[in-house]
Protein backbone atom coordinates (compact mmCIF):
# COMPACT_ATOMS: atom_id res chain seq x y z
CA UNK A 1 14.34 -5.60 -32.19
CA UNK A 2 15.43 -2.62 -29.81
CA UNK A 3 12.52 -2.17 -28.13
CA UNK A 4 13.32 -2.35 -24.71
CA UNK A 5 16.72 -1.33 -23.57
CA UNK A 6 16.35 -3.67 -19.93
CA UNK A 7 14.25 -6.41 -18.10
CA UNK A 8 13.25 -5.67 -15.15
CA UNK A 9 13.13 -8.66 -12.65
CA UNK A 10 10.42 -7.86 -9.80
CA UNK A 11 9.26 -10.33 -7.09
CA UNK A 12 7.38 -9.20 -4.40
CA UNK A 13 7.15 -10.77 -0.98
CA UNK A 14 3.96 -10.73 1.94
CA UNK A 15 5.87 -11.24 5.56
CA UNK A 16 2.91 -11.17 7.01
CA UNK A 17 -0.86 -11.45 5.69
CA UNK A 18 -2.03 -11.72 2.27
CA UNK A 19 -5.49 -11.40 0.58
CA UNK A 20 -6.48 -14.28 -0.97
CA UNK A 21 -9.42 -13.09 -3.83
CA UNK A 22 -10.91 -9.71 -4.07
CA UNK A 23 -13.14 -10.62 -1.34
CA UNK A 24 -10.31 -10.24 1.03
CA UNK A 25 -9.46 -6.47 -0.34
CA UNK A 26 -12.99 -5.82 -0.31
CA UNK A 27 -13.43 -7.17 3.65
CA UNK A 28 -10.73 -4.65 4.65
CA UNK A 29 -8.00 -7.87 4.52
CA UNK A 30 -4.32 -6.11 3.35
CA UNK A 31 -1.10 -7.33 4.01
CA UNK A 32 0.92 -5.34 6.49
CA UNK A 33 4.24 -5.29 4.90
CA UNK A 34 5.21 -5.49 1.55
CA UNK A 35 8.45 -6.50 0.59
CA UNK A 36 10.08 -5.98 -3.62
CA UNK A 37 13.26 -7.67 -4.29
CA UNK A 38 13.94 -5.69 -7.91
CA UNK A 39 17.02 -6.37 -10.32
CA UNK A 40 17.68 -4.64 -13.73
CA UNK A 41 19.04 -6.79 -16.89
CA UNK A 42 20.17 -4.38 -19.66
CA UNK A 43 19.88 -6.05 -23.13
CA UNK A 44 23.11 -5.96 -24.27
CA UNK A 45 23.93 -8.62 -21.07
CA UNK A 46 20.96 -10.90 -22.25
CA UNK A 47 21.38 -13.89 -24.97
CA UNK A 48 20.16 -12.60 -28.27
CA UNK A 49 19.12 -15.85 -29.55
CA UNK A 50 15.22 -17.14 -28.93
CA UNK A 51 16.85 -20.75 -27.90
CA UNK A 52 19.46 -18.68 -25.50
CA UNK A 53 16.50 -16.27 -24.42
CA UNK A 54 14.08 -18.96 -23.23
CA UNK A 55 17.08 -20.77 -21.26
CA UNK A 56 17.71 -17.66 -19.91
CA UNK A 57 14.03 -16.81 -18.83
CA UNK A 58 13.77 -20.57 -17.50
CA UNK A 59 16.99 -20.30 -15.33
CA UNK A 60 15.98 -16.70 -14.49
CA UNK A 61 12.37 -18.14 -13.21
CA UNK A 62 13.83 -21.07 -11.33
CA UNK A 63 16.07 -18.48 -9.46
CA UNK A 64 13.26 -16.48 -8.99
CA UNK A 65 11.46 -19.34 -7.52
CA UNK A 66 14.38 -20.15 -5.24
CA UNK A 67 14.43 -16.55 -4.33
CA UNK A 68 11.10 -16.76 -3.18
CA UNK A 69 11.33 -19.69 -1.33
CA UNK A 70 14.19 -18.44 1.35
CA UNK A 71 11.81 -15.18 1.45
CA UNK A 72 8.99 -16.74 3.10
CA UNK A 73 11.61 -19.15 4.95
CA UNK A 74 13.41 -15.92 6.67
CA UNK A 75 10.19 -13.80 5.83
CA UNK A 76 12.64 -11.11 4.24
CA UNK A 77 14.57 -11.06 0.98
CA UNK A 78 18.06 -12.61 2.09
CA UNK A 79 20.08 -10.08 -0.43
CA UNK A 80 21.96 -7.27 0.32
CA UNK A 81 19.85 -3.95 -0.72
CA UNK A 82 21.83 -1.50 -2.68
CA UNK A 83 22.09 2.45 -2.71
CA UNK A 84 20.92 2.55 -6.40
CA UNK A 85 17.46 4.35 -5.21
CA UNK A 86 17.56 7.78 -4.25
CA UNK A 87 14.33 9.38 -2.99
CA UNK A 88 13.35 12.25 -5.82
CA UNK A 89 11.58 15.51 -4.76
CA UNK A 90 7.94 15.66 -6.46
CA UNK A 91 8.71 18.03 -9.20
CA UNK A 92 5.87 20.33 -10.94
CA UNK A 93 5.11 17.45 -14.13
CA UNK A 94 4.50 14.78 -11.56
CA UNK A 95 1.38 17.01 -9.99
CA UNK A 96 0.65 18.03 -12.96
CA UNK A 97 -0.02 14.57 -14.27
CA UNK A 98 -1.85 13.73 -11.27
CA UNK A 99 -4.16 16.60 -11.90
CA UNK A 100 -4.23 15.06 -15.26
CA UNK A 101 -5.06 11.77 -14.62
CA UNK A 102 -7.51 12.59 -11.45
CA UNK A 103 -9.26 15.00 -14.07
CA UNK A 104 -9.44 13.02 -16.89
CA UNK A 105 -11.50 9.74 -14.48
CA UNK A 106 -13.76 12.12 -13.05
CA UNK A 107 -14.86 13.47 -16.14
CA UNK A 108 -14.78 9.98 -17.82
CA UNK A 109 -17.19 9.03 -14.80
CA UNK A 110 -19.71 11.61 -15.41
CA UNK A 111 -19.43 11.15 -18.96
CA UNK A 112 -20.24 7.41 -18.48
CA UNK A 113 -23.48 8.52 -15.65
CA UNK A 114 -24.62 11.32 -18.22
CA UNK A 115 -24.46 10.33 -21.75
CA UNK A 116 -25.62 6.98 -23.94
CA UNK A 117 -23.13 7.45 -26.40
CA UNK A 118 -20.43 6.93 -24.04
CA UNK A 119 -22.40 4.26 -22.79
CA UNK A 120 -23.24 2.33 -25.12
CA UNK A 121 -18.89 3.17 -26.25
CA UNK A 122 -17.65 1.68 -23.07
CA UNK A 123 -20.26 -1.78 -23.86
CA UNK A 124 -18.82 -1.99 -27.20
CA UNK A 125 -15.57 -2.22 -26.13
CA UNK A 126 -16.24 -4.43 -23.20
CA UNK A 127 -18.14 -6.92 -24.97
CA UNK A 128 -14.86 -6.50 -27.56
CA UNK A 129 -12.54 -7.28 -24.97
CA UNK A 130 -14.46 -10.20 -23.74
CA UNK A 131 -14.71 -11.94 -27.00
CA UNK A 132 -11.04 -11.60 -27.51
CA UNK A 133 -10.41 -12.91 -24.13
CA UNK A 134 -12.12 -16.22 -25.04
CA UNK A 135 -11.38 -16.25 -28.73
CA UNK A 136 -7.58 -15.28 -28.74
CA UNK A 137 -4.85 -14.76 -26.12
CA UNK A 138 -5.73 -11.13 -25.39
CA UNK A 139 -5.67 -7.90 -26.97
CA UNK A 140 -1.54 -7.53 -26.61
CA UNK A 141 -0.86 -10.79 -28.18
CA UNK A 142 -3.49 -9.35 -31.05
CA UNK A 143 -1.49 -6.41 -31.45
CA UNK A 144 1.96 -8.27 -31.35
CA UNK A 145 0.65 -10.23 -34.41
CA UNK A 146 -0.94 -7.01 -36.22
CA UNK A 147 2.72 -5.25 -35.68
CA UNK A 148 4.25 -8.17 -37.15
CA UNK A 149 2.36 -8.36 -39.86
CA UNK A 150 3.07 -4.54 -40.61
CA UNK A 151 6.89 -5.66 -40.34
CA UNK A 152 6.39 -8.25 -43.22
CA UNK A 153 4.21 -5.51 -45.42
CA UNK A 154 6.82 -2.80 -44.89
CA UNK A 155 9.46 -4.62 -46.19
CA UNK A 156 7.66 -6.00 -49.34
């Protein structure tokens, strides 16, 4: 339906160290190296079909698996690296949005300290989220199914 115009493929690999729960993170336990082994699938080189899509996704996860695999067997991704990533200057928008962003959570932090009604807001939505996480299969699946439904209505 021409929403996305590529797949992204990501694995990432831990040479080293890894935490195991939040516990770890929160004991000081990070891994030293990170590794990302990244590939790009445009959409017009991807079946169309939902039969030929979940082949595809099944063969692509199996390779992924094997990909994995002879990373922690050679403790680095065995592919060549291309030159497709250039390092990019920070530019005046991507401050900006920082500002933005580091603004906007400092604020939303006092706001939450200072004032009920945001409060008793960010409850309501937990408690929201929570139900739908043992009720449904999340918020994005509810909102996949509230989009289709709009599809159906629109054409009728």
């Amino acid at each position: 339906n021409r929403q996305l115009d590529a797949v992204y493929d990501l694995s990432v690999g831990y040479p080293g160290s890894l935490p195991q729960s939040e516990m770890d993170v929160l004991r000081g336990i990070f891994p030293e190296e990170v590794h990302f082994h990244i590939k790009r699938y445009p959409t017009s080189e991807m079946p169309t079909s939902d039969a030929g899509l979940k082949e595809w996704v099944n063969d692509l996860w199996q390779q992924k698996e094997r990909t994995l695999i002879d990373f922690y067997s050679h403790r680095r991704f065995t592919t060549q690296p291309t030159d497709g990533h250039s390092q990019s200057a920070i530019n005046n928008s991507l401050l900006l949005a920082l500002l933005f962003w580091s603004g906007l959570i400092m604020v939303t932090i006092y706001a939450l300290c200072t004032s009920l009604y945001m409060q008793v807001w960010a409850l309501v939505h937990c408690s929201v989220f929570l139900l739908l996480s043992f009720t449904s299969e999340g918020i994005h699946q509810l909102e996949a199914s509230w989009y289709k439904n709009q599809q159906v209505h629109d054409k009728h």
